[in-house]
N, C-alpha and C. Protein backbone atom coordinates (compact mmCIF):
# COMPACT_ATOMS: atom_id res chain seq x y z
N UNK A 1 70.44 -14.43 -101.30
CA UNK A 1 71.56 -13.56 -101.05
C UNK A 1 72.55 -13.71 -102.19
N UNK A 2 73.33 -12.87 -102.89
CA UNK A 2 74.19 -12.73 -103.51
C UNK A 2 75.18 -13.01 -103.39
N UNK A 3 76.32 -13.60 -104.01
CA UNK A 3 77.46 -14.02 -104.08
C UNK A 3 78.58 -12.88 -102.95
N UNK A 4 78.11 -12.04 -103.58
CA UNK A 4 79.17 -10.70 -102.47
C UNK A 4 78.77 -10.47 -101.27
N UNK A 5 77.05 -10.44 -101.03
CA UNK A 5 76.96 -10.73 -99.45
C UNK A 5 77.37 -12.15 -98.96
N UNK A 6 77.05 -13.12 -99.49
CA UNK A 6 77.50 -14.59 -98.89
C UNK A 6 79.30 -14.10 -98.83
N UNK A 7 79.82 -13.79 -99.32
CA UNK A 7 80.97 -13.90 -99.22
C UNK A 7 81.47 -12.86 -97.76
N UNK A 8 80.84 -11.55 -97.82
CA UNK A 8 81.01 -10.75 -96.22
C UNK A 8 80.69 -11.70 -95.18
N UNK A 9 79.69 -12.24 -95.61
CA UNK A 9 79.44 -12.89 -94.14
C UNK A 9 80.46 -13.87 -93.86
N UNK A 10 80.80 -14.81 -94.95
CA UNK A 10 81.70 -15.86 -94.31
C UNK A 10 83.14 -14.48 -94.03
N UNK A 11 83.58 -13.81 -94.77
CA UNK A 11 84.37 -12.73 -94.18
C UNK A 11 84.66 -12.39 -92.81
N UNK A 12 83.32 -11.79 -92.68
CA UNK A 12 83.02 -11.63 -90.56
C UNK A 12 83.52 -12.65 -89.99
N UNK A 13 82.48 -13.90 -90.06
CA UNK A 13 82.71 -14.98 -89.44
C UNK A 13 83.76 -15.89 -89.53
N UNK A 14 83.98 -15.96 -90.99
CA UNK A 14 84.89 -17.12 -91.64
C UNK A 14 86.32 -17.12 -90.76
N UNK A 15 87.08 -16.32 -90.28
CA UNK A 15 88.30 -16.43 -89.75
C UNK A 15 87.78 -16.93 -88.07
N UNK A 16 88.03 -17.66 -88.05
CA UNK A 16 87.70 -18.41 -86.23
C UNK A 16 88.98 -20.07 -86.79
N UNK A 17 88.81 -20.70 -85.55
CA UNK A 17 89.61 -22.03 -85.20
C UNK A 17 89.56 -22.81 -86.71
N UNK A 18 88.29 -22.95 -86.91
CA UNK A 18 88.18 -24.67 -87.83
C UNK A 18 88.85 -23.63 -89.42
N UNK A 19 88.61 -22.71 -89.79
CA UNK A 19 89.18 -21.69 -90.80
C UNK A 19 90.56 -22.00 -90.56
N UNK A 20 91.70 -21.89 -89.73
CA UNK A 20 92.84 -22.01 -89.36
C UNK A 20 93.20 -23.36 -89.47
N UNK A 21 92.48 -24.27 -88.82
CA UNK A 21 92.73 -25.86 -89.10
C UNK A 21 92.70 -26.14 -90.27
N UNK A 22 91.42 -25.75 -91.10
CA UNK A 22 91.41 -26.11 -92.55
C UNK A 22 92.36 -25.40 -93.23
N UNK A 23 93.14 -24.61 -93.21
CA UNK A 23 94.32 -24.53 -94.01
C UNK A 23 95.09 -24.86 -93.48
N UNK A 24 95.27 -25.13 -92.34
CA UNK A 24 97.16 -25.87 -92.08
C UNK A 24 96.78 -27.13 -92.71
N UNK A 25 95.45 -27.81 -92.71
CA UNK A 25 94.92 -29.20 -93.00
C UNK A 25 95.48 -29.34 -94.48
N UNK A 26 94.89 -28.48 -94.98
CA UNK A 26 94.88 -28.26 -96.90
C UNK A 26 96.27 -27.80 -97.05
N UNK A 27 97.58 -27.04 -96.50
CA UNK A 27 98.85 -27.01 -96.44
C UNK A 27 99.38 -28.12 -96.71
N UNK A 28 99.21 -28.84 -95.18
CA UNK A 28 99.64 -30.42 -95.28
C UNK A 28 99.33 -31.74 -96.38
N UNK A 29 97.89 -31.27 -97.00
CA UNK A 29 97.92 -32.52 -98.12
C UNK A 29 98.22 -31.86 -99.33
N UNK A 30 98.47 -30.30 -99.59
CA UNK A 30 99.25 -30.36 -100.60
C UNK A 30 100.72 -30.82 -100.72
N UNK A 31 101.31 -30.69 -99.61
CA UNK A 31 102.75 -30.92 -99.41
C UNK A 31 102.73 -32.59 -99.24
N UNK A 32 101.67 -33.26 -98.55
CA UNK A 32 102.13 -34.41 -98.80
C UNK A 32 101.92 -35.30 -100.60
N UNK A 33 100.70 -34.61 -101.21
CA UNK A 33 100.75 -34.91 -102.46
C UNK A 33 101.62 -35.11 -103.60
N UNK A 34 102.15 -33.51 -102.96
CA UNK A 34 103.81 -33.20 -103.81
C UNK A 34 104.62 -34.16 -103.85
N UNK A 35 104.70 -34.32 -102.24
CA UNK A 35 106.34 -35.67 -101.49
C UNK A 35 105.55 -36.88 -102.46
N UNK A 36 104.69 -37.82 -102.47
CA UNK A 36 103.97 -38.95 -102.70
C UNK A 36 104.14 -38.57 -104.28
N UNK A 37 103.84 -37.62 -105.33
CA UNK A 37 103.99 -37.91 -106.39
C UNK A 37 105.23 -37.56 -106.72
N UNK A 38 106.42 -36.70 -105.99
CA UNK A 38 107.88 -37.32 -106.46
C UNK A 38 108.45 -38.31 -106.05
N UNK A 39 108.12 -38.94 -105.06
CA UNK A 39 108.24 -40.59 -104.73
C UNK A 39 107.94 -41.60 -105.59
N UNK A 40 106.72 -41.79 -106.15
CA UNK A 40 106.83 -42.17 -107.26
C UNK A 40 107.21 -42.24 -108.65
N UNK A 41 107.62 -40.94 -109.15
CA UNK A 41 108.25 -40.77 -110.29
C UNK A 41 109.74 -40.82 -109.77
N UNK A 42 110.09 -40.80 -108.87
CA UNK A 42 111.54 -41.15 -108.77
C UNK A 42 111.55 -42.63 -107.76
N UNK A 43 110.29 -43.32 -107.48
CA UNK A 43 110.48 -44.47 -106.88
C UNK A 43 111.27 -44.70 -105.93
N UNK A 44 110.94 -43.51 -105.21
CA UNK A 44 112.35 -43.63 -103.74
C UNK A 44 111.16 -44.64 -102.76
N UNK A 45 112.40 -45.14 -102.44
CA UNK A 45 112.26 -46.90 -101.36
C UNK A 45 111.00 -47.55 -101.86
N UNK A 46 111.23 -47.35 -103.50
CA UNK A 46 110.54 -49.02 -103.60
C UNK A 46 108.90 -48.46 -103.27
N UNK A 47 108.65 -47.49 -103.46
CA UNK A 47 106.98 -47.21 -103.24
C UNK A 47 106.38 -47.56 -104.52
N UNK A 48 107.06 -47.65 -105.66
CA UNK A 48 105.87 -48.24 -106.96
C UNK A 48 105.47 -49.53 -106.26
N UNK A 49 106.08 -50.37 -105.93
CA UNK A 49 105.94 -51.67 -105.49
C UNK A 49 105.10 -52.13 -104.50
N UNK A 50 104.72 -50.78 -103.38
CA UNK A 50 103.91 -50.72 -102.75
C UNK A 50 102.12 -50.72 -102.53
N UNK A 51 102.31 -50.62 -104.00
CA UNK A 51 100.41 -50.29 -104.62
C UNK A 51 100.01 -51.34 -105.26
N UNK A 52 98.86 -51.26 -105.05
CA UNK A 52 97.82 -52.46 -105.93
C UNK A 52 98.26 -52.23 -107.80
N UNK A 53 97.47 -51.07 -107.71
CA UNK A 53 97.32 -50.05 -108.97
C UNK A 53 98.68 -49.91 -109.52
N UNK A 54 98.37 -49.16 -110.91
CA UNK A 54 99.45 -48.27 -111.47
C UNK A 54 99.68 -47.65 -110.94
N UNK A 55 101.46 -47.70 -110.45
CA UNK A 55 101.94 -46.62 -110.34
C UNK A 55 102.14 -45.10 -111.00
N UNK A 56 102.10 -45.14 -112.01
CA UNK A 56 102.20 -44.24 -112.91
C UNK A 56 100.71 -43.66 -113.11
N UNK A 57 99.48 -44.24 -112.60
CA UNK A 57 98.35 -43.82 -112.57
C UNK A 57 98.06 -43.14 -111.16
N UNK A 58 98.60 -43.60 -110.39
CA UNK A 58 98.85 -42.77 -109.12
C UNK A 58 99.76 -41.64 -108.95
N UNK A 59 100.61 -41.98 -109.66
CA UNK A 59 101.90 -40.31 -109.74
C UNK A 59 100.59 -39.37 -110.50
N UNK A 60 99.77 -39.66 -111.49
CA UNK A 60 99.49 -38.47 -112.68
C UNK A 60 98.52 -37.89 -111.63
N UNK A 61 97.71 -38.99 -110.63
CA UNK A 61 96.27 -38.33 -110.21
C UNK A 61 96.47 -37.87 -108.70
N UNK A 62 97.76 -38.05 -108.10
CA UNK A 62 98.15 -37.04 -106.77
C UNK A 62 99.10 -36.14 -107.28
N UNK A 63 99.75 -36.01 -108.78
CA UNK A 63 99.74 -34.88 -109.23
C UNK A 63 98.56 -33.72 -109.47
N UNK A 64 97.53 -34.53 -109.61
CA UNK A 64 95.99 -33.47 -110.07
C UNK A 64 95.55 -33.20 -108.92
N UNK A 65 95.71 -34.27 -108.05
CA UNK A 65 95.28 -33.50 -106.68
C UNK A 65 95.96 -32.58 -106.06
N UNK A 66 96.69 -32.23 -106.34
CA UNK A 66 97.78 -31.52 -105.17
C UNK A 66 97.40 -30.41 -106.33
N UNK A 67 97.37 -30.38 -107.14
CA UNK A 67 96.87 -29.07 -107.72
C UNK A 67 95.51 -28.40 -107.59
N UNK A 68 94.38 -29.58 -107.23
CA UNK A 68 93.21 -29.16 -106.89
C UNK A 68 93.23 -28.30 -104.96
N UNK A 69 94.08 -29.08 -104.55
CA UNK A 69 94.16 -28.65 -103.34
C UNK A 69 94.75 -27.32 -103.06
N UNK A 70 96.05 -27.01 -103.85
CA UNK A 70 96.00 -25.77 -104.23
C UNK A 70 95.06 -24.97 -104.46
N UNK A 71 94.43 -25.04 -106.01
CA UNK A 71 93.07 -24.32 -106.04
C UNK A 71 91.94 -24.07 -104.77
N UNK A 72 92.03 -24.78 -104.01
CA UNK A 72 91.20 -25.03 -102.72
C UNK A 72 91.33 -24.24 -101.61
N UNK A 73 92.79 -24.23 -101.38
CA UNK A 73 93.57 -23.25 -100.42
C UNK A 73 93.71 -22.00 -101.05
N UNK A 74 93.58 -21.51 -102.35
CA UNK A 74 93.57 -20.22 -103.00
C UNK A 74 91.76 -19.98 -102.35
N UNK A 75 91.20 -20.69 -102.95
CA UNK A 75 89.78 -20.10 -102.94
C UNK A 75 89.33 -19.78 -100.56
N UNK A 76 90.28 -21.07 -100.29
CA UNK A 76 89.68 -20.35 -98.54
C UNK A 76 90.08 -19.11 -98.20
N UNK A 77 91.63 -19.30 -98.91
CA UNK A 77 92.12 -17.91 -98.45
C UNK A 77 91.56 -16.55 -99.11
N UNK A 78 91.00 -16.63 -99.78
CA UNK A 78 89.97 -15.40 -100.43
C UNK A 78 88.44 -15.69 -100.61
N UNK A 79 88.24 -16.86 -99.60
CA UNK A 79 87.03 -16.65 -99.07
C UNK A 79 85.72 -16.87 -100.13
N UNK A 80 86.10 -17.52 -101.34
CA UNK A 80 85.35 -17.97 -102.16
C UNK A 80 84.53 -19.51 -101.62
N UNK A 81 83.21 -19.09 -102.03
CA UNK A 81 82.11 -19.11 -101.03
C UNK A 81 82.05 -21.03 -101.81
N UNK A 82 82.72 -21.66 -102.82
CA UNK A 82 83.03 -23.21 -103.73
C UNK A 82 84.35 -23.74 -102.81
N UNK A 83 85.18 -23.06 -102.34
CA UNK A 83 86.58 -23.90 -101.83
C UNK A 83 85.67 -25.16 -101.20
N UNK A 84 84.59 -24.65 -99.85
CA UNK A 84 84.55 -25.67 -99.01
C UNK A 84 83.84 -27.07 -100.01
N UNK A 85 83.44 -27.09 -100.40
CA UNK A 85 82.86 -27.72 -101.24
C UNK A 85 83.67 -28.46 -102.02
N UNK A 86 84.64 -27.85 -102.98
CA UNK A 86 85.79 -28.70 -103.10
C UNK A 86 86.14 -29.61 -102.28
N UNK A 87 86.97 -28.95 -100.99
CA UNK A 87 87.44 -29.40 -99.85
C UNK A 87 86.99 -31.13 -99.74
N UNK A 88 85.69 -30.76 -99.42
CA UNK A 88 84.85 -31.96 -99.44
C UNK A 88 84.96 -32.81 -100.17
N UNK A 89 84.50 -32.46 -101.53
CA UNK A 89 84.76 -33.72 -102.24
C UNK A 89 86.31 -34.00 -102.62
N UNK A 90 87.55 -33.56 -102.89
CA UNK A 90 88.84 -33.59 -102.65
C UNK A 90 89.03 -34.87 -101.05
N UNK A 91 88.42 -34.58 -100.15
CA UNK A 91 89.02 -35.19 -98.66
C UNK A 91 88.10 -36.67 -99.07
N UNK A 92 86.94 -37.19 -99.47
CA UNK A 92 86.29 -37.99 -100.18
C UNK A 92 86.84 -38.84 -100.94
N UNK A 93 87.41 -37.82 -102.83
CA UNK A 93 88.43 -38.68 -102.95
C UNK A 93 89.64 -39.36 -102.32
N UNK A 94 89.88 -38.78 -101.45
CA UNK A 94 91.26 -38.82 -100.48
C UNK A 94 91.40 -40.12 -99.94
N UNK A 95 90.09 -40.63 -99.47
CA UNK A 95 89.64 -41.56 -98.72
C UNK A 95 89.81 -42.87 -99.47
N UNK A 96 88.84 -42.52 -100.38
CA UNK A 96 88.56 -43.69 -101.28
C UNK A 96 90.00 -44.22 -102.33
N UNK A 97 90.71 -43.07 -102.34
CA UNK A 97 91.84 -43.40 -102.63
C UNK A 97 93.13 -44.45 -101.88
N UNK A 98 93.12 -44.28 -100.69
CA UNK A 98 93.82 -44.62 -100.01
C UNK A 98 93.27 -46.52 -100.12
N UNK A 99 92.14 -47.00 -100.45
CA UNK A 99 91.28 -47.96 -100.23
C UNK A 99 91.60 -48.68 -101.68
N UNK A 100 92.00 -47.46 -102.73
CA UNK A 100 92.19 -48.10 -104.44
C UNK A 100 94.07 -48.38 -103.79
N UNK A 101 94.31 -47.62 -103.38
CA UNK A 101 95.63 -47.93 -103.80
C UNK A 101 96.71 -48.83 -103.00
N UNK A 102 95.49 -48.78 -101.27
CA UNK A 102 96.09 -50.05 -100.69
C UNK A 102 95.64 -51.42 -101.57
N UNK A 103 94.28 -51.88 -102.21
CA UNK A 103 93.76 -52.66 -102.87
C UNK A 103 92.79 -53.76 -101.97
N UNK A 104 92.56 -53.09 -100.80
CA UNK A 104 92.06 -53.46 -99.94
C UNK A 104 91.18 -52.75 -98.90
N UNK A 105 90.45 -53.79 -98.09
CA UNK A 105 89.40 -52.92 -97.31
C UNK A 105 89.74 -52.43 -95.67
N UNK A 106 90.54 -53.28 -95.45
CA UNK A 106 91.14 -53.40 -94.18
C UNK A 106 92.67 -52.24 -94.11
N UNK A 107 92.66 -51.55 -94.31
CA UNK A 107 93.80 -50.75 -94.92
C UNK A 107 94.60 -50.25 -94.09
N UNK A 108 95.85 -50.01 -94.20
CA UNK A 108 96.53 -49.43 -93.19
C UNK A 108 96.70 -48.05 -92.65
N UNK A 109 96.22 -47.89 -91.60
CA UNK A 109 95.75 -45.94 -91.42
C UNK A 109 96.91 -45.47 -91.52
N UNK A 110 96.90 -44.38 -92.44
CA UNK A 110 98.02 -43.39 -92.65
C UNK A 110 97.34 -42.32 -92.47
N UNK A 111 98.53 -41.02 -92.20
CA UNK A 111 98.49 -39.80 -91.83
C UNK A 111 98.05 -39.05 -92.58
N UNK A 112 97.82 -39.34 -94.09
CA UNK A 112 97.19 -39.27 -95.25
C UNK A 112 95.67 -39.60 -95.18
N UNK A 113 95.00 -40.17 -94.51
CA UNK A 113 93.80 -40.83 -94.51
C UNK A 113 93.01 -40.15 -93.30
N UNK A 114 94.08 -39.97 -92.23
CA UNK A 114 93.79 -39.27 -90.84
C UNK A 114 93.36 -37.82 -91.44
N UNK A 115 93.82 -37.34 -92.08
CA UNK A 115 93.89 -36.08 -92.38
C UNK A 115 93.11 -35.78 -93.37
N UNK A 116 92.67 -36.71 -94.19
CA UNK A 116 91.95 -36.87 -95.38
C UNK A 116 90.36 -36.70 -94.36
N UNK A 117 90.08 -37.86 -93.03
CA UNK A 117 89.06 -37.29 -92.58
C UNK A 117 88.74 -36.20 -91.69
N UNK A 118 89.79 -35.60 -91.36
CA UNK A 118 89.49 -34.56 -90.37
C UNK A 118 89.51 -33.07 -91.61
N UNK A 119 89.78 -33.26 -92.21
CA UNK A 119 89.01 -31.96 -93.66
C UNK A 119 87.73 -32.56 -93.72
N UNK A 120 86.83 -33.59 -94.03
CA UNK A 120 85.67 -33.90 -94.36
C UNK A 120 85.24 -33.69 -93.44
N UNK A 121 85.29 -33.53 -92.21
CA UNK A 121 84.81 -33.22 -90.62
C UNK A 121 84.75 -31.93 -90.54
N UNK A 122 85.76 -31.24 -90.54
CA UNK A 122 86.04 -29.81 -90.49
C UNK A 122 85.27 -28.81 -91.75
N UNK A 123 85.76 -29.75 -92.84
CA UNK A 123 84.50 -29.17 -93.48
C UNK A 123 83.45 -29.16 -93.64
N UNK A 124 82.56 -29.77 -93.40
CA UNK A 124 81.08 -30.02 -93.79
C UNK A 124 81.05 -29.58 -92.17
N UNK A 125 81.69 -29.36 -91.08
CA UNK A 125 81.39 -28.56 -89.86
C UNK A 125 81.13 -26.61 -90.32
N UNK A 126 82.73 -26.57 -90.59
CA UNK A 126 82.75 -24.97 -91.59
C UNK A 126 81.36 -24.53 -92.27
N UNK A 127 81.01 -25.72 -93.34
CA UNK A 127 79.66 -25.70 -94.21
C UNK A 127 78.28 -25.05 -93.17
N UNK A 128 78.28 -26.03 -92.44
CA UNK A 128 76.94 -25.86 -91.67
C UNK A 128 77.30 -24.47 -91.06
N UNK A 129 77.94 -24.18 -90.58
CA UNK A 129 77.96 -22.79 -89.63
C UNK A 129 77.53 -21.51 -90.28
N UNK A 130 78.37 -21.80 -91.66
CA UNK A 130 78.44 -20.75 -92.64
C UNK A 130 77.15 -21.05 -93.55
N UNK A 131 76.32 -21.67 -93.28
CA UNK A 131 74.80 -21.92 -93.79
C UNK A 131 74.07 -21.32 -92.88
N UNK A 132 74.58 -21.80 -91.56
CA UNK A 132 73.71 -21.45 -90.40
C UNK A 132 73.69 -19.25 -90.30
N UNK A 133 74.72 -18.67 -90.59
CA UNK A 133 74.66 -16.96 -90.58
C UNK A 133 74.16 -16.39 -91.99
N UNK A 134 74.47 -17.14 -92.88
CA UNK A 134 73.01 -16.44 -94.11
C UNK A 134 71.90 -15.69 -93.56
């Protein structure tokens, strides 16, 4: 099937519940990316101090994310047939991030991490469905 039929079909189908979740989902970690990398470049309450890592290596790369996530939320909302896929690997890094930058394995669950897995859930759910009407 072609790029323009794959794309009608998720069209038809694509707007239901987990479509709606995954963008308020992808809303929320762009906006929290944003808050988290001006927190660090302006170091409000002492959050450089809070990380294993560079701080300044963490401001540059939840700056890149919050721009990928953008790109991500452009492509669901026009139904480009790569967002979910992003999505995925974006909520992945998300994870593994939270694990570099606590510096530990035992980590403390944040709302960031919660949310980081319920996109990897939601998406690779989205995925299959929209595999499954091809």
């Amino acid at each position: 099937m072609d790029h323009q039929g794959h794309s009608a079909k998720i069209q038809r189908g694509g707007k239901h519940w987990i479509w709606y979740l995954l963008v308020l989902l992808v809303v929320e970690k762009i906006v929290q990316h944003i808050f988290v990398t001006i927190a660090f470049w302006r170091n409000i309450e002492g959050i450089r101090g809070t990380v294993t890592v560079s701080p300044d290596l963490l401001m540059i790369a939840g700056a890149v994310v919050a721009v990928f996530f953008i790109l991500a939320l452009w492509g669901l909302l026009t139904k480009k047939k790569w967002a979910i896929d992003l999505l995925i690997g974006l909520a992945v890094f998300d994870i593994f991030g939270e694990f570099i930058a606590q510096g530990r394995l035992d980590i403390v669950i944040t709302v960031s991490f919660i949310v980081a897995i319920l996109i990897l859930i939601f998406a690779l759910v989205y995925r299959s469905q929209t595999l499954k009407t091809r």
